[in-house]
C-alpha atoms as a PDB file:
ATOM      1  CA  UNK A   1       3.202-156.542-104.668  1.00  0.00           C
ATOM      2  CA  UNK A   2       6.637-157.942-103.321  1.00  0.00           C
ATOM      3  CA  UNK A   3       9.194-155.663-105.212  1.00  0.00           C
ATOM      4  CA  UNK A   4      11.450-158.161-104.215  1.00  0.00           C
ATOM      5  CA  UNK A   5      10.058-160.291-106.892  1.00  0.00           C
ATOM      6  CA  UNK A   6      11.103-157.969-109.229  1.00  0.00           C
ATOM      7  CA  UNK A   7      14.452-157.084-108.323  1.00  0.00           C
ATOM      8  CA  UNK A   8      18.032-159.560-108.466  1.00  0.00           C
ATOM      9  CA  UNK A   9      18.828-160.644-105.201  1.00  0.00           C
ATOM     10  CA  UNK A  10      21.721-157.860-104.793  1.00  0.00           C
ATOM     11  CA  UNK A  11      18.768-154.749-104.408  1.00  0.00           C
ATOM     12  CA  UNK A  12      16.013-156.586-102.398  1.00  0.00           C
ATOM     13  CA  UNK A  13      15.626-154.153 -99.967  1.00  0.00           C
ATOM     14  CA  UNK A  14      15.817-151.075-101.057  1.00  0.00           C
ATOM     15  CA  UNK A  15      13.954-148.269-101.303  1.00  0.00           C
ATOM     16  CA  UNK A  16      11.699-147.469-104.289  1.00  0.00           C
ATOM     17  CA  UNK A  17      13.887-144.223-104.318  1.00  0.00           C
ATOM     18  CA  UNK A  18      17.334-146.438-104.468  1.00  0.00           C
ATOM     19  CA  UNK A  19      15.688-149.005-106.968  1.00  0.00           C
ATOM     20  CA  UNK A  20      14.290-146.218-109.436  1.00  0.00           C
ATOM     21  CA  UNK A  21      17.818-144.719-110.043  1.00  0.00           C
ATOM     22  CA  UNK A  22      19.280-148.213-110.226  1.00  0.00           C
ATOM     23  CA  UNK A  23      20.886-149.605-113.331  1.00  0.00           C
ATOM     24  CA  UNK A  24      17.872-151.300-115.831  1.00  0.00           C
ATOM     25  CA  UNK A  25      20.136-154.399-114.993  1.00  0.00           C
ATOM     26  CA  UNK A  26      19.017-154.826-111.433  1.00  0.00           C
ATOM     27  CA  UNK A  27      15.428-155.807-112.675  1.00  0.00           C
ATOM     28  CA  UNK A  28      15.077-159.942-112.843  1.00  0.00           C
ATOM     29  CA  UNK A  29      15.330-161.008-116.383  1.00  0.00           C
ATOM     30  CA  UNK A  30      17.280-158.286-117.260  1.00  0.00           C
ATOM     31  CA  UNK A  31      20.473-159.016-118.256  1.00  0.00           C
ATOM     32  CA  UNK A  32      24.314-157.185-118.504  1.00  0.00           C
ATOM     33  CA  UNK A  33      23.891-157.635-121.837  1.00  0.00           C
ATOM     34  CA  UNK A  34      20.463-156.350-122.342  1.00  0.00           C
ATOM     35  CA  UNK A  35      21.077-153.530-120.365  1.00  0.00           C
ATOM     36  CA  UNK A  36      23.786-152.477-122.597  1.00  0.00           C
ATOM     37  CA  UNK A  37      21.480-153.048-125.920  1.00  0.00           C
ATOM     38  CA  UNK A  38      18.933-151.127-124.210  1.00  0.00           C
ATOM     39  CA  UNK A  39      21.382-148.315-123.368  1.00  0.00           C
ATOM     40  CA  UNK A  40      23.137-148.227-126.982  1.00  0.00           C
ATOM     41  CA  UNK A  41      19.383-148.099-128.694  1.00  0.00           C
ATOM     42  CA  UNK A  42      17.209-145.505-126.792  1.00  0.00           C
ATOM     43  CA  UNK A  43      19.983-144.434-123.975  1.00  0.00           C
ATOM     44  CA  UNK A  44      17.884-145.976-121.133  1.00  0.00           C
ATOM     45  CA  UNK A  45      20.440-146.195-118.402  1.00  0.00           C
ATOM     46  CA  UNK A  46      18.237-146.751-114.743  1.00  0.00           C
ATOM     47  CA  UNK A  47      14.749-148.353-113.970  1.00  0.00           C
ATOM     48  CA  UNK A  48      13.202-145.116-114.097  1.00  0.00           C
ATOM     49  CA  UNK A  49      15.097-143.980-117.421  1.00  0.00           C
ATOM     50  CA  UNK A  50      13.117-147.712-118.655  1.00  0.00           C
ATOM     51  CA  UNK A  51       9.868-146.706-117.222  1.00  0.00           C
ATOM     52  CA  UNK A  52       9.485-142.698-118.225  1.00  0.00           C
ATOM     53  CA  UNK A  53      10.611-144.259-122.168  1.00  0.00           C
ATOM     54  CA  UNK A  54       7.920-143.151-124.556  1.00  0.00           C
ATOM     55  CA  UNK A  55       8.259-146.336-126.483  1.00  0.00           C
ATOM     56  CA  UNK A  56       7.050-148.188-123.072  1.00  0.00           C
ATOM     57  CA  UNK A  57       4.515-145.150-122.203  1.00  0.00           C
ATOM     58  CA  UNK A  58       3.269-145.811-126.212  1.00  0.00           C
ATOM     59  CA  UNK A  59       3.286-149.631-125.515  1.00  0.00           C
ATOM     60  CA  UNK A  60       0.924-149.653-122.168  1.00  0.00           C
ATOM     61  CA  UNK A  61      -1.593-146.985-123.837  1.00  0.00           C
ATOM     62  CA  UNK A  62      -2.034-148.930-127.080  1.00  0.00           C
ATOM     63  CA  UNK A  63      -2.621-152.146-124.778  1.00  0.00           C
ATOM     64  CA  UNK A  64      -4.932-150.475-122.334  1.00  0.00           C
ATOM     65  CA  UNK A  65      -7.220-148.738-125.035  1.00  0.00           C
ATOM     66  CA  UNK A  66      -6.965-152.547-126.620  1.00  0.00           C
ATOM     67  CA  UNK A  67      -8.281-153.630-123.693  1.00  0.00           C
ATOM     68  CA  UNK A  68     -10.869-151.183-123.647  1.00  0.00           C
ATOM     69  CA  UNK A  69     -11.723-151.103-126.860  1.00  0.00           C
ATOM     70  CA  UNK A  70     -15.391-152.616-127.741  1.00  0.00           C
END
């Protein structure tokens, strides 16, 4: 996977390290805006703040047992 892809312009480059602690803003798609919503609603600040929320974590496990399911 290019993580560059993923990432605005301003943090292609960095290190998985730099781009987990970076604002939820520097994602593509992601907005100022968005970020801010996202902050004021469930106080997700950084990438990894995004990633570790348990509304995502509930999100990917009710879509992988979906997947799963028979």
């Amino acid at each position: 996977m290019n993580i560059n892809k993923a990432v605005d312009k301003a943090y292609e480059g960095k290190t998985l390290k730099e781009l987990a602690n970076a604002p939820v803003s520097a994602l593509q798609g992601v907005s100022e805006a968005d970020a801010q919503k996202l902050q004021e609603a469930f106080n997700i600040k950084t990438i990894r703040d995004f990633a570790n929320s348990k509304y995502v974590k509930w999100a990917m496990s009710i879509v992988n047992l979906a997947d799963a399911e028979e």
